[in-house]
C-alpha atoms as a PDB file:
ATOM      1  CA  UNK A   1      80.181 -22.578 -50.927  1.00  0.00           C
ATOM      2  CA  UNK A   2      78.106 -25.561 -49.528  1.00  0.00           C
ATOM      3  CA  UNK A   3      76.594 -25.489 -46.310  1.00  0.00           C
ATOM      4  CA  UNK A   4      79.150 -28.005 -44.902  1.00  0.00           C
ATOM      5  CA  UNK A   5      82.255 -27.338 -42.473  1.00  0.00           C
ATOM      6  CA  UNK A   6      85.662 -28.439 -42.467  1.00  0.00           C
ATOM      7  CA  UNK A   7      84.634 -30.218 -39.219  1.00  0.00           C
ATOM      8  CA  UNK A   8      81.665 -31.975 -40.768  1.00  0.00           C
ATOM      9  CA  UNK A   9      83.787 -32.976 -44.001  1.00  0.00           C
ATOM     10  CA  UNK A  10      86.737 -34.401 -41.313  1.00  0.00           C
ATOM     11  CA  UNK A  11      83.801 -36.219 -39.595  1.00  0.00           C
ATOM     12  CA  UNK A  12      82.207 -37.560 -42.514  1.00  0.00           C
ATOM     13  CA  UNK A  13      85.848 -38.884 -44.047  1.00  0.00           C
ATOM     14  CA  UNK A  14      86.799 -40.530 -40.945  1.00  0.00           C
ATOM     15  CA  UNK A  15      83.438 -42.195 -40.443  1.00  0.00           C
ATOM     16  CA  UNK A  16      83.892 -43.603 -44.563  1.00  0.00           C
ATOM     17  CA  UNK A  17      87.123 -44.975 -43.551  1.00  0.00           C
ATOM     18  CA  UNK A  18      85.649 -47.150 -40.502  1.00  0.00           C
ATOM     19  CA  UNK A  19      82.143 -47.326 -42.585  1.00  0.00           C
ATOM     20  CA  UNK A  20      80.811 -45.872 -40.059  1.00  0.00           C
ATOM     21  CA  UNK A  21      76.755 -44.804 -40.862  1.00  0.00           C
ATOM     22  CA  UNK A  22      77.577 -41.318 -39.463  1.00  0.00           C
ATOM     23  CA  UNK A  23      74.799 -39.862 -42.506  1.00  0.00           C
ATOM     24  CA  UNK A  24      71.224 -41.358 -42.271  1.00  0.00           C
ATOM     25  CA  UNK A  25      68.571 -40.503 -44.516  1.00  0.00           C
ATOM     26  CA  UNK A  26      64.698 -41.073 -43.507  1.00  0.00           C
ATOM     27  CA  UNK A  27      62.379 -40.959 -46.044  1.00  0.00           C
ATOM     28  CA  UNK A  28      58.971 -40.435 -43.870  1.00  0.00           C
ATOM     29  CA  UNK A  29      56.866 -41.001 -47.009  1.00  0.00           C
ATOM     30  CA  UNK A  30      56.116 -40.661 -50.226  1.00  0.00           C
ATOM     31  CA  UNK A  31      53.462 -38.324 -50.065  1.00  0.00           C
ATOM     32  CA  UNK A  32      53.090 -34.436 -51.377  1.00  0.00           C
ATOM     33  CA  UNK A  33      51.221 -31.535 -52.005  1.00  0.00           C
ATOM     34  CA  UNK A  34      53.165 -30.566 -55.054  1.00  0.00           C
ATOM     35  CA  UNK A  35      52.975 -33.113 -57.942  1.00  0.00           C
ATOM     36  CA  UNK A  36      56.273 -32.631 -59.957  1.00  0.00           C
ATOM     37  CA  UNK A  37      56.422 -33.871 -63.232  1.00  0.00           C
ATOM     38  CA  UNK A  38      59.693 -35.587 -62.799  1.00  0.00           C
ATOM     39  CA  UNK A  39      59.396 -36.661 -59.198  1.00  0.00           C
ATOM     40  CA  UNK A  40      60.884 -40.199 -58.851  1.00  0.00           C
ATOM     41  CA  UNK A  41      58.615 -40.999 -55.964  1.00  0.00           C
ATOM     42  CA  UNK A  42      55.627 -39.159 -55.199  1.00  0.00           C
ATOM     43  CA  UNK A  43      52.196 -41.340 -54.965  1.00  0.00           C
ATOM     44  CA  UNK A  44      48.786 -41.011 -53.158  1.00  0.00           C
ATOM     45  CA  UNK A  45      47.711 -42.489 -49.885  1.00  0.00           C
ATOM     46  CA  UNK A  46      45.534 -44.703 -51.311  1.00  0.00           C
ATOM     47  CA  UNK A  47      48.687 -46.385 -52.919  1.00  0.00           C
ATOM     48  CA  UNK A  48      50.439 -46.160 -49.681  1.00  0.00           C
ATOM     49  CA  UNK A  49      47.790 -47.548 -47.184  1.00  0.00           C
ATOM     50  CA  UNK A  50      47.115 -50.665 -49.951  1.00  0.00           C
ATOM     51  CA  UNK A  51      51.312 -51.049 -49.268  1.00  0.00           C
ATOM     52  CA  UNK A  52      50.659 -51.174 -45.548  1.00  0.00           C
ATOM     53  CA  UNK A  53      50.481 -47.471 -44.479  1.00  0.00           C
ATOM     54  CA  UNK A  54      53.237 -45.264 -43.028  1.00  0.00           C
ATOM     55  CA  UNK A  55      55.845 -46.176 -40.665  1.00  0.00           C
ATOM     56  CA  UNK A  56      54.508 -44.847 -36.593  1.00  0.00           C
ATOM     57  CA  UNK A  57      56.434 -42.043 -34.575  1.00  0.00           C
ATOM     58  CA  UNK A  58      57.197 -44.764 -32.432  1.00  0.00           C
ATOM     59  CA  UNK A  59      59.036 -46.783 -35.252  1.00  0.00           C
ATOM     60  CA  UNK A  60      61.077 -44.056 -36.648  1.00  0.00           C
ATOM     61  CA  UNK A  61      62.038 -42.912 -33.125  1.00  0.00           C
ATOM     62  CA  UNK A  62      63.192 -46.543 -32.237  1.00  0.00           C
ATOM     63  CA  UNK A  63      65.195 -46.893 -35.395  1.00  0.00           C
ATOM     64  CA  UNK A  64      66.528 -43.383 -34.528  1.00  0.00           C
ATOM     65  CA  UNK A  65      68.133 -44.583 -31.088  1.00  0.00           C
ATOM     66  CA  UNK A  66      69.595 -47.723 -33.131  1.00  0.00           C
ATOM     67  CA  UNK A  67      71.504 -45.311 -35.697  1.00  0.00           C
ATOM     68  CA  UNK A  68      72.019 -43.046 -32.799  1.00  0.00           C
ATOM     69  CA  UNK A  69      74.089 -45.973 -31.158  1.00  0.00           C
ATOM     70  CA  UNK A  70      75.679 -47.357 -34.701  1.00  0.00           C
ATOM     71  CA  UNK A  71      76.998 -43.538 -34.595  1.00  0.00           C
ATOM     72  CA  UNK A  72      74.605 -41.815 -36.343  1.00  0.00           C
ATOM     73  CA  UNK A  73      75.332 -38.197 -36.262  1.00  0.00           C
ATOM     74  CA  UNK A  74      73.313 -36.512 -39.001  1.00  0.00           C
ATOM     75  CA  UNK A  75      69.392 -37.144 -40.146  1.00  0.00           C
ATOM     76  CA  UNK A  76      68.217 -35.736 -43.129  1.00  0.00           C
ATOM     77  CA  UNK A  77      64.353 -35.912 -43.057  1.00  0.00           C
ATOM     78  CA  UNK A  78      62.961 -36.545 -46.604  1.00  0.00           C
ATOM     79  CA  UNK A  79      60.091 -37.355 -48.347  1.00  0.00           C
ATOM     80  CA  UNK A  80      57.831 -36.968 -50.329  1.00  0.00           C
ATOM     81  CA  UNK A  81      56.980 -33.594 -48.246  1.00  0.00           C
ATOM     82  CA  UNK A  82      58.375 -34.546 -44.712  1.00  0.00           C
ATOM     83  CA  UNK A  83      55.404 -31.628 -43.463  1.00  0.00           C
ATOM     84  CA  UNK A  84      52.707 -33.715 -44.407  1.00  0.00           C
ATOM     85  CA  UNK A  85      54.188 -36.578 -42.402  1.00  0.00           C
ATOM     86  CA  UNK A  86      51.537 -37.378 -39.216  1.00  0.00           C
ATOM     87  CA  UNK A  87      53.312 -35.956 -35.830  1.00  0.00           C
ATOM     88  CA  UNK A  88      55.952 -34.740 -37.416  1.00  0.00           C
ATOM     89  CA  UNK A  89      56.387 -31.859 -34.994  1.00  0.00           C
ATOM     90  CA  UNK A  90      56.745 -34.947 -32.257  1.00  0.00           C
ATOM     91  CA  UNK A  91      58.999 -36.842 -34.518  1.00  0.00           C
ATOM     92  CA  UNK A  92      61.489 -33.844 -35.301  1.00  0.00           C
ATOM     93  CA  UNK A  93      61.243 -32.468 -31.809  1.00  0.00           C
ATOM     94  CA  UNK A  94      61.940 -35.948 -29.785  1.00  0.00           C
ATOM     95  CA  UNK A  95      64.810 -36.689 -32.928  1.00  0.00           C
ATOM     96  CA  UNK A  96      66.146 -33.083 -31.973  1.00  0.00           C
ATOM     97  CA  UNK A  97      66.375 -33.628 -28.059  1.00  0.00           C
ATOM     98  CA  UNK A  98      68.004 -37.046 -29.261  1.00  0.00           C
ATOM     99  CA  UNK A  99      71.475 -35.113 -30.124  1.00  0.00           C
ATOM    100  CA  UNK A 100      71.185 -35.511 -33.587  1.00  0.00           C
ATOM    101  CA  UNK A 101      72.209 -32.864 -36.392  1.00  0.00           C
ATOM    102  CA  UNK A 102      69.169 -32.709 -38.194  1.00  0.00           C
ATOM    103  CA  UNK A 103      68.287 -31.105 -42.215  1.00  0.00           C
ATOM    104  CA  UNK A 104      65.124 -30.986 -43.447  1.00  0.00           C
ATOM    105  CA  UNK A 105      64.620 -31.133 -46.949  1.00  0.00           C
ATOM    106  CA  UNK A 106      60.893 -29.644 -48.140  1.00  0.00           C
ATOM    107  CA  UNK A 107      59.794 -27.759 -50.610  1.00  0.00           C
ATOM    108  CA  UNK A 108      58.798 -25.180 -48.520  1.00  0.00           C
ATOM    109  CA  UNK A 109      55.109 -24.203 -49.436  1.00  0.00           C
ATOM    110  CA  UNK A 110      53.857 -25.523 -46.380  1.00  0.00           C
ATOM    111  CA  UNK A 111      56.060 -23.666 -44.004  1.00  0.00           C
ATOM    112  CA  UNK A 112      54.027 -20.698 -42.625  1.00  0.00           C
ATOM    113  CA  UNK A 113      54.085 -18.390 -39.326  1.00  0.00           C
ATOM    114  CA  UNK A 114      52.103 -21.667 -37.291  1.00  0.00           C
ATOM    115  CA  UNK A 115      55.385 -24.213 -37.925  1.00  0.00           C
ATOM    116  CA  UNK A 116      57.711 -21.431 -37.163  1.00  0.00           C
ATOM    117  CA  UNK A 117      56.439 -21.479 -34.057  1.00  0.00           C
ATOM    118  CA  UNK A 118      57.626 -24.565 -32.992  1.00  0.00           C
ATOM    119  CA  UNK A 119      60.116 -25.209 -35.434  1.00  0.00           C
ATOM    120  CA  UNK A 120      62.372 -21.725 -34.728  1.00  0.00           C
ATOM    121  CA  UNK A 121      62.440 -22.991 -30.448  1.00  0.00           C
ATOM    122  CA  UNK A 122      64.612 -25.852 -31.660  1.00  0.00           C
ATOM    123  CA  UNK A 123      65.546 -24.720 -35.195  1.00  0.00           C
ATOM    124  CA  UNK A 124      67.387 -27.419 -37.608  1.00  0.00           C
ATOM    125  CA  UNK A 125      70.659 -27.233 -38.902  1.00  0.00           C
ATOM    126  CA  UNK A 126      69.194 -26.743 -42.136  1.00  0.00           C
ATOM    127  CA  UNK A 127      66.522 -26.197 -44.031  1.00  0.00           C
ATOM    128  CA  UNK A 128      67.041 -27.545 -47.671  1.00  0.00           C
ATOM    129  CA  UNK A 129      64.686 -25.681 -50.084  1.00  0.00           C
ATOM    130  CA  UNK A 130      63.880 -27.677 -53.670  1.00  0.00           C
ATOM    131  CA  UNK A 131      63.191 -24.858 -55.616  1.00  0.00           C
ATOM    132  CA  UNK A 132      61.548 -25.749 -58.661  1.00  0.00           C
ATOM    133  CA  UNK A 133      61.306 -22.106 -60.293  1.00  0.00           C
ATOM    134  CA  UNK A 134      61.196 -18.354 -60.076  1.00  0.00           C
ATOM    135  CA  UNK A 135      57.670 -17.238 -60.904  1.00  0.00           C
ATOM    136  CA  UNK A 136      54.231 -18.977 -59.935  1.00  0.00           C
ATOM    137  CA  UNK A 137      53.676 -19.686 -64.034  1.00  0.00           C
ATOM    138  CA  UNK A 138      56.698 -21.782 -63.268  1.00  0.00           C
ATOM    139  CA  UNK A 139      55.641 -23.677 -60.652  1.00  0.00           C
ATOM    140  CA  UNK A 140      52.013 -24.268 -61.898  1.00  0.00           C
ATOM    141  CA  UNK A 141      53.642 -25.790 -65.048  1.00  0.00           C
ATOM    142  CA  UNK A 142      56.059 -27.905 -63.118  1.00  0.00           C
ATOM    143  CA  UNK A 143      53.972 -28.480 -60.061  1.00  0.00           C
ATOM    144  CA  UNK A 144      50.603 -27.904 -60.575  1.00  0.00           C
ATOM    145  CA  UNK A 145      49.580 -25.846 -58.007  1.00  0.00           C
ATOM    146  CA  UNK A 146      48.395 -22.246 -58.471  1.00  0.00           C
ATOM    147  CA  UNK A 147      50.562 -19.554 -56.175  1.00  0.00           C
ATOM    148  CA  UNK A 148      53.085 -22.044 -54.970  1.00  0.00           C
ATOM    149  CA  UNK A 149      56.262 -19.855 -55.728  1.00  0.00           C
ATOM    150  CA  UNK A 150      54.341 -17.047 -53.657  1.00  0.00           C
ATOM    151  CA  UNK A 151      54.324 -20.076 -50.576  1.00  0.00           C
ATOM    152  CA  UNK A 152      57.961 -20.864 -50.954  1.00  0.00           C
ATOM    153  CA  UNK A 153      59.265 -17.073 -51.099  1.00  0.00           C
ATOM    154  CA  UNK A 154      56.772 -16.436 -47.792  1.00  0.00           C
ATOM    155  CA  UNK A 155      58.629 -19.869 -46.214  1.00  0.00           C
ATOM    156  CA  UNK A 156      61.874 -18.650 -47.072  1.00  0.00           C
ATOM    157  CA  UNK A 157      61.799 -14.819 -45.581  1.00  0.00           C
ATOM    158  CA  UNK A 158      60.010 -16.362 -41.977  1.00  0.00           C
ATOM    159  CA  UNK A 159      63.138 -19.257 -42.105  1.00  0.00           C
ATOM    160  CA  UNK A 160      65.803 -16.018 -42.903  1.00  0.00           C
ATOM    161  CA  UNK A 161      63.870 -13.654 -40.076  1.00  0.00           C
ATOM    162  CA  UNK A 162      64.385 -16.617 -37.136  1.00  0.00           C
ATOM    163  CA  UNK A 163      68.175 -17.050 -38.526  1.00  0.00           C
ATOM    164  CA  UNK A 164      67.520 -20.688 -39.437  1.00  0.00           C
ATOM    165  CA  UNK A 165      69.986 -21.567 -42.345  1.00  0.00           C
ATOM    166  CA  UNK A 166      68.626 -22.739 -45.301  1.00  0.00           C
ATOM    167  CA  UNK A 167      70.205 -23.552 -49.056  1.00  0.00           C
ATOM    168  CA  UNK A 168      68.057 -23.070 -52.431  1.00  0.00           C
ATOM    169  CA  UNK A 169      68.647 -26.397 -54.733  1.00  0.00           C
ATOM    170  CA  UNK A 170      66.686 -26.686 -57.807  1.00  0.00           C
ATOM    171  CA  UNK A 171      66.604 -29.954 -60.441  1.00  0.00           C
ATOM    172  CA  UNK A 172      66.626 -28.298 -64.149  1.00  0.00           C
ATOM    173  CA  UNK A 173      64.286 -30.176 -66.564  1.00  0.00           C
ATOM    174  CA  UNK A 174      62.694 -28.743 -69.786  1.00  0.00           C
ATOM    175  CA  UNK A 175      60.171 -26.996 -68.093  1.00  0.00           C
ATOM    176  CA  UNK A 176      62.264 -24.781 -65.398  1.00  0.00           C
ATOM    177  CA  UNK A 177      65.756 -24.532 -67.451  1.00  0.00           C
ATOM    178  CA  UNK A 178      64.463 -21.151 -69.152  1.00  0.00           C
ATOM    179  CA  UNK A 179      64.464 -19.622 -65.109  1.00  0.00           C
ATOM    180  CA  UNK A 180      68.045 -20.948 -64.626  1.00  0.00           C
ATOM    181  CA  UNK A 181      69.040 -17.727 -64.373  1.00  0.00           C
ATOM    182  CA  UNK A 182      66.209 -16.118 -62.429  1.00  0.00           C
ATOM    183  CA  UNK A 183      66.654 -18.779 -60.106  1.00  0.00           C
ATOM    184  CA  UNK A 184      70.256 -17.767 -59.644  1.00  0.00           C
ATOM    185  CA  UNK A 185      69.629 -14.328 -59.195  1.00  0.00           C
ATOM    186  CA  UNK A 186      66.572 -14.843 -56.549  1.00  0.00           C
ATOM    187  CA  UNK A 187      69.347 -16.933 -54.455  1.00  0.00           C
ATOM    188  CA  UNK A 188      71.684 -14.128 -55.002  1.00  0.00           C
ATOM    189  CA  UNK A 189      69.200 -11.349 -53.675  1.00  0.00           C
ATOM    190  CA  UNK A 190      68.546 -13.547 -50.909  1.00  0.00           C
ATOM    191  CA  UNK A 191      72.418 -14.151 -49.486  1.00  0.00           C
ATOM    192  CA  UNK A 192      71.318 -18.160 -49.813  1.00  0.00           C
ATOM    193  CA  UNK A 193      73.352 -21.182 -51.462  1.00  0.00           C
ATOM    194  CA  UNK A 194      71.907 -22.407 -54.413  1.00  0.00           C
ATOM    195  CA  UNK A 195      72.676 -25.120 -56.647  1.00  0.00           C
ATOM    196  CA  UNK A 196      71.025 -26.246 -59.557  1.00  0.00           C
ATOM    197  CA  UNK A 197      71.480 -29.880 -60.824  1.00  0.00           C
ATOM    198  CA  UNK A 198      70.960 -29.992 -64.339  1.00  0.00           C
ATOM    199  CA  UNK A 199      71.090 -33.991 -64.841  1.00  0.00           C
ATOM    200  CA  UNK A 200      68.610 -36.162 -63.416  1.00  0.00           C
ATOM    201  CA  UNK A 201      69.264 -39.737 -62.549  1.00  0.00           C
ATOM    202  CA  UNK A 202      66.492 -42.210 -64.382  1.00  0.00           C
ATOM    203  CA  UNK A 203      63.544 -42.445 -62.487  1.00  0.00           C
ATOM    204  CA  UNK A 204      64.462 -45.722 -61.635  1.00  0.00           C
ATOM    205  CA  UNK A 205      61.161 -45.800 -58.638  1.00  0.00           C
ATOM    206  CA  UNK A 206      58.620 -44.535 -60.968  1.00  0.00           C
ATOM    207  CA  UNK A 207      58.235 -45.685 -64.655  1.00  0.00           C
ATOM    208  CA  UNK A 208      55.246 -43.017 -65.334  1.00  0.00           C
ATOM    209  CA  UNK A 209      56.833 -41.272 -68.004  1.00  0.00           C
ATOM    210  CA  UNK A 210      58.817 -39.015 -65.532  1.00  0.00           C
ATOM    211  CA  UNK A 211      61.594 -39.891 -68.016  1.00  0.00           C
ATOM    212  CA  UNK A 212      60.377 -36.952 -70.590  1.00  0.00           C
ATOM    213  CA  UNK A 213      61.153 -34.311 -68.205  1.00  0.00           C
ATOM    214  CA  UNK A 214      65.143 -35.292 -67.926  1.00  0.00           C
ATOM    215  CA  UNK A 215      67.193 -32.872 -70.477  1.00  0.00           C
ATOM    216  CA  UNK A 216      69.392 -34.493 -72.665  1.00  0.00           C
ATOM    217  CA  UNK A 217      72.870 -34.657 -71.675  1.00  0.00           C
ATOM    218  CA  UNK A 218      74.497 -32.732 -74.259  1.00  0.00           C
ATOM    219  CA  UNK A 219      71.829 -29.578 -72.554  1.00  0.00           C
ATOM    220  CA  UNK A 220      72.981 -30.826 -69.281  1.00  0.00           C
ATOM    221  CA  UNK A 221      76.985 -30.437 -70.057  1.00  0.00           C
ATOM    222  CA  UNK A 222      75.521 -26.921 -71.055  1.00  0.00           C
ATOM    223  CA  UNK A 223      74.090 -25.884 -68.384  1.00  0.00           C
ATOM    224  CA  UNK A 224      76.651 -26.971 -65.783  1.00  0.00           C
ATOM    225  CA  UNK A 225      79.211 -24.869 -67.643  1.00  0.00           C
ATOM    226  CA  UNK A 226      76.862 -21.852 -67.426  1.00  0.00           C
ATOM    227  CA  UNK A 227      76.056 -22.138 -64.183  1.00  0.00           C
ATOM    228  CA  UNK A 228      79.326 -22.622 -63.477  1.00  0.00           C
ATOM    229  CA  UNK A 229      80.154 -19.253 -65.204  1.00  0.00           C
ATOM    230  CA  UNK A 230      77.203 -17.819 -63.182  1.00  0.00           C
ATOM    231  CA  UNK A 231      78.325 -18.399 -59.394  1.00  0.00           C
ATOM    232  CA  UNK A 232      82.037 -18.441 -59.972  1.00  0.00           C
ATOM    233  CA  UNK A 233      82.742 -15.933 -62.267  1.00  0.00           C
ATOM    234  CA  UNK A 234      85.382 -16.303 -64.995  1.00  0.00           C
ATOM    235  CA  UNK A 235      88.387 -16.981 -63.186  1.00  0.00           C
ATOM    236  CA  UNK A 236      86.517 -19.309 -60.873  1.00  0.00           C
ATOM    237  CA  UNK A 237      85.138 -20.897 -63.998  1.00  0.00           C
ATOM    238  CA  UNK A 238      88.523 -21.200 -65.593  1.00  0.00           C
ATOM    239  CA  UNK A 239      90.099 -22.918 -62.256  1.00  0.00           C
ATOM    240  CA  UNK A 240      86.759 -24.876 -62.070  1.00  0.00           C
ATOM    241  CA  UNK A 241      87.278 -26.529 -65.789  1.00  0.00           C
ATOM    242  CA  UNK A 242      90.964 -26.774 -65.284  1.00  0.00           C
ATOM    243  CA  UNK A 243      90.668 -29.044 -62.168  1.00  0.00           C
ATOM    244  CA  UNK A 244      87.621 -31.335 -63.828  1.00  0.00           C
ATOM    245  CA  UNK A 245      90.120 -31.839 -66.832  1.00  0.00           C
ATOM    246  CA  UNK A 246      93.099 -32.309 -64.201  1.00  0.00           C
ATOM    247  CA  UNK A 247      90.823 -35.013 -62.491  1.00  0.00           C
ATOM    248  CA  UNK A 248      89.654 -37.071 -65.687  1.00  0.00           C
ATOM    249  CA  UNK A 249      92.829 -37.103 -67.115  1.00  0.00           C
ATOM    250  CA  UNK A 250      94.224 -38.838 -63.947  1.00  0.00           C
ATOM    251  CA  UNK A 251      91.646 -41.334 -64.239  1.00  0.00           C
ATOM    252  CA  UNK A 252      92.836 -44.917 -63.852  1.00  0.00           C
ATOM    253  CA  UNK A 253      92.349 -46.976 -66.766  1.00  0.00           C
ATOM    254  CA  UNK A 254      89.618 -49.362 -66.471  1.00  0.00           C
ATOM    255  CA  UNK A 255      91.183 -52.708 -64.619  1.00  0.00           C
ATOM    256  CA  UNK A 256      93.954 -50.882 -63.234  1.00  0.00           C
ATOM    257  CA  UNK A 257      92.482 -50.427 -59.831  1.00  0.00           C
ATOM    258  CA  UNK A 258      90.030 -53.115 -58.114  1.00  0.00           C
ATOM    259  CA  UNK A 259      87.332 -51.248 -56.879  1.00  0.00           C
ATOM    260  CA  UNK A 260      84.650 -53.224 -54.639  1.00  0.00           C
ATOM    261  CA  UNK A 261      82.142 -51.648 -53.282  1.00  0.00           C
ATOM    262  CA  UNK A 262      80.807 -47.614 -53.910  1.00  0.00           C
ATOM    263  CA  UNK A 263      82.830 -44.677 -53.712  1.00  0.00           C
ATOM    264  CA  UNK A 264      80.746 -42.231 -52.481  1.00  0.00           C
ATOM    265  CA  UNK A 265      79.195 -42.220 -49.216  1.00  0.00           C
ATOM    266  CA  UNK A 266      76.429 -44.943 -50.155  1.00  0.00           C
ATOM    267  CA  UNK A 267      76.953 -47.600 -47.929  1.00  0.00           C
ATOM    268  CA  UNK A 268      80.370 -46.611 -46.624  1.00  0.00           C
ATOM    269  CA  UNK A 269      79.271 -43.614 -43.846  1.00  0.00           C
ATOM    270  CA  UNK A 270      75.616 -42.749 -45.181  1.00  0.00           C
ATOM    271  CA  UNK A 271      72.481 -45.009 -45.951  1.00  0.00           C
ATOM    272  CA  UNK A 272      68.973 -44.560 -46.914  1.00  0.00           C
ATOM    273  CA  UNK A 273      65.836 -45.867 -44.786  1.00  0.00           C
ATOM    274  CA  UNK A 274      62.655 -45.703 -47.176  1.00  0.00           C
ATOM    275  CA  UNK A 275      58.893 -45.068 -46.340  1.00  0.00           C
ATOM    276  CA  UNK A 276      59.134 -49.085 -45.864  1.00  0.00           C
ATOM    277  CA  UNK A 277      61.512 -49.572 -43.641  1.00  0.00           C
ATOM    278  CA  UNK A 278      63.917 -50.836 -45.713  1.00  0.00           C
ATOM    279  CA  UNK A 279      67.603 -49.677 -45.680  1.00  0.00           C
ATOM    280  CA  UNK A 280      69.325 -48.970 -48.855  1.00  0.00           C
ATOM    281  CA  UNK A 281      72.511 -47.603 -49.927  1.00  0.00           C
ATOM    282  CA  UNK A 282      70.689 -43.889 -51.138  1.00  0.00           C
ATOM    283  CA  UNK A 283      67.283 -43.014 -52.230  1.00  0.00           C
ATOM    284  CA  UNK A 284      68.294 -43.762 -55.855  1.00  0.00           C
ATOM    285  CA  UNK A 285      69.329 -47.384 -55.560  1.00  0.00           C
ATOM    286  CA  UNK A 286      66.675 -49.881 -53.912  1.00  0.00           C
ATOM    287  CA  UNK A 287      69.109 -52.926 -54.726  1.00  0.00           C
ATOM    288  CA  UNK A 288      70.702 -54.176 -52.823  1.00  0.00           C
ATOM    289  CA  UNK A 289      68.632 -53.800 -49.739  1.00  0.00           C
ATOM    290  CA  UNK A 290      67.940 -55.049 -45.804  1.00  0.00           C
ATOM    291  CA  UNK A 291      65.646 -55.010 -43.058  1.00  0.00           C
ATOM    292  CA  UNK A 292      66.696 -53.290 -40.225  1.00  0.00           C
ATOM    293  CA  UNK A 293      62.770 -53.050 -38.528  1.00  0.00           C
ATOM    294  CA  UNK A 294      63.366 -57.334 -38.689  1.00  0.00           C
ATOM    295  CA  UNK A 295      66.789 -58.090 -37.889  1.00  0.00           C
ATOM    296  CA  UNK A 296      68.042 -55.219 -36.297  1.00  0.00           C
ATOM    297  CA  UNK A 297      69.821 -51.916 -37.795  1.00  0.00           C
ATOM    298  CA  UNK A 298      73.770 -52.867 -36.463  1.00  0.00           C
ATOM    299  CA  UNK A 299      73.129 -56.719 -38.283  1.00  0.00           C
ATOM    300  CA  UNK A 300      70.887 -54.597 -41.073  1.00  0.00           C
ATOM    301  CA  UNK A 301      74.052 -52.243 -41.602  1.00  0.00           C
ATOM    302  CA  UNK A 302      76.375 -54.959 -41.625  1.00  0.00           C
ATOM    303  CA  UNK A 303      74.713 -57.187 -44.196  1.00  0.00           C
ATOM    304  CA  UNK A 304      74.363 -53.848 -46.360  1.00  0.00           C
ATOM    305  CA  UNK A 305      78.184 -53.433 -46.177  1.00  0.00           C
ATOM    306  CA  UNK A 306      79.097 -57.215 -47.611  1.00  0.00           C
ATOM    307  CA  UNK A 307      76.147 -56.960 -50.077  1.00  0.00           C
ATOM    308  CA  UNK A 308      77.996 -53.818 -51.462  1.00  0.00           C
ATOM    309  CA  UNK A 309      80.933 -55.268 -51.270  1.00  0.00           C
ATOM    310  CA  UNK A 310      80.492 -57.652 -53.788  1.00  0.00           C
ATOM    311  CA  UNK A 311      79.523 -55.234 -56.425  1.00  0.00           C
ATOM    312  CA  UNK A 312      82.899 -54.231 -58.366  1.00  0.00           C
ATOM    313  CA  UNK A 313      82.660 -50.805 -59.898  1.00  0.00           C
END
């Protein structure tokens, strides 16, 4: 099952009522020391200084207390690779003795017995792992860089020796999907949730041809049945289709409901704050935006909200 409570899921649907921002995402940067063939993001620092450089410690942190007081529970700290970040043992540390519930979401190569150090005194409430294979070949092919599955397995044992819980979540594209299963098992041996995601959104932030390395959806369908099949089991698979065909065939016809607005978390209890500064409704959607480093996050959030809710859906 996900790493989420029944406490957290309470939390998080009586913050979406109120549209509360209870979920924050930062996105430190766009940096990395794996370059993914299908990353939707990932640039140089060349790029980024001639866009005005990184956002300061001191920027993030002040943001932080703004969310903080808007009712910001939960940080997820993204990138890019959120390790390579400047300070970011100051950053996480000062966010941590902030109150907030934080995730960190890496790839993990860079995690070694030096950031366990600091990182196991005040250890996360998770660490979320993209795993992006099961064998270095893999990862070379994917990533391009030599050894890196070796890095991530070495990250993952030192995070599982200091108790720090972590979850395995992997984006299939044509050149992973034949380790599905490897993938599966390696989270198995490990005691870890795993997911893998076998549809990729458009790379709607990079037009680079990251578009090749989607599978089609038909393979997609595929793959989510198998997988399906794979964690569940038959008779979890059976009660797993069942309730998907339960759900779509209560589907309102279109028109019969007016829907303003998103129905996920986007903009109603979660939001996005790129490398930028800008605030979005999630790291997939960069329109409609605001400025919350200019105007402010509580007027930033608010303008967010009516800009969203003139978008029927």
């Amino acid at each position: 099952m996900p790493l989420v409570n029944q406490i957290e899921q309470f939390m998080e649907a009586e913050a979406r009522k109120q549209r509360i921002p209870i979920n924050a995402k930062l996105e430190l940067l766009p940096v990395c020391n794996l370059n993914c063939r299908m990353c939707y993001i990932r640039t140089d620092m060349e790029t980024v200084r001639a866009q005005g450089g990184l956002l300061p410690v001191e920027t993030w942190l002040s943001l932080a207390r703004e969310l903080r007081d808007a009712g910001t529970l939960f940080l997820l700290l993204t990138g890019g690779e959120v390790f390579l970040y400047p300070e970011f043992e100051t950053l996480y540390t000062q966010l941590i003795e902030m109150g907030f519930s934080i995730t960190l979401n890496t790839n993990a190569t860079l995690i070694d017995e030096k950031v366990m150090r600091w990182l196991a005194k005040r250890p996360p409430q998770l660490v979320s792992i993209s795993l992006y294979g099961a064998s270095d070949a893999t990862y070379e092919a994917l990533c391009g860089q030599k050894n890196a599955f070796s890095k991530v397995d070495h990250a993952i044992n030192l995070l599982l020796e200091s108790g720090i819980r972590i979850e395995l979540k992997t984006m299939l594209n044509p050149l992973n999907i034949h380790d599905a299963q490897a993938m599966a098992d390696y989270a198995r041996e490990k005691n870890v949730f795993y997911e893998a995601a076998p549809y990729a959104f458009p790379p709607v932030r990079k037009c680079d041809g990251s578009e090749a390395y989607r599978v089609g959806p038909q393979e997609a369908a595929a793959q989510m049945l198998e997988d399906c099949r794979r964690m569940r089991g038959m008779q979890g698979y059976v009660e797993a289709v069942a309730g998907r065909l339960r759900k779509y065939a209560n589907t309102p016809e279109a028109g019969e409901d007016d829907l303003y607005g998103f129905t996920c978390g986007a903009s109603n209890s979660s939001c996005w704050v790129t490398w930028q500064g800008k605030l979005t409704p999630c790291g997939m959607i960069m329109e409609p935006h605001t400025l919350p480093l200019e105007q402010g996050f509580a007027a930033a959030w608010a303008e967010l909200k009516e800009k969203l809710s003139l978008i029927h859906i």
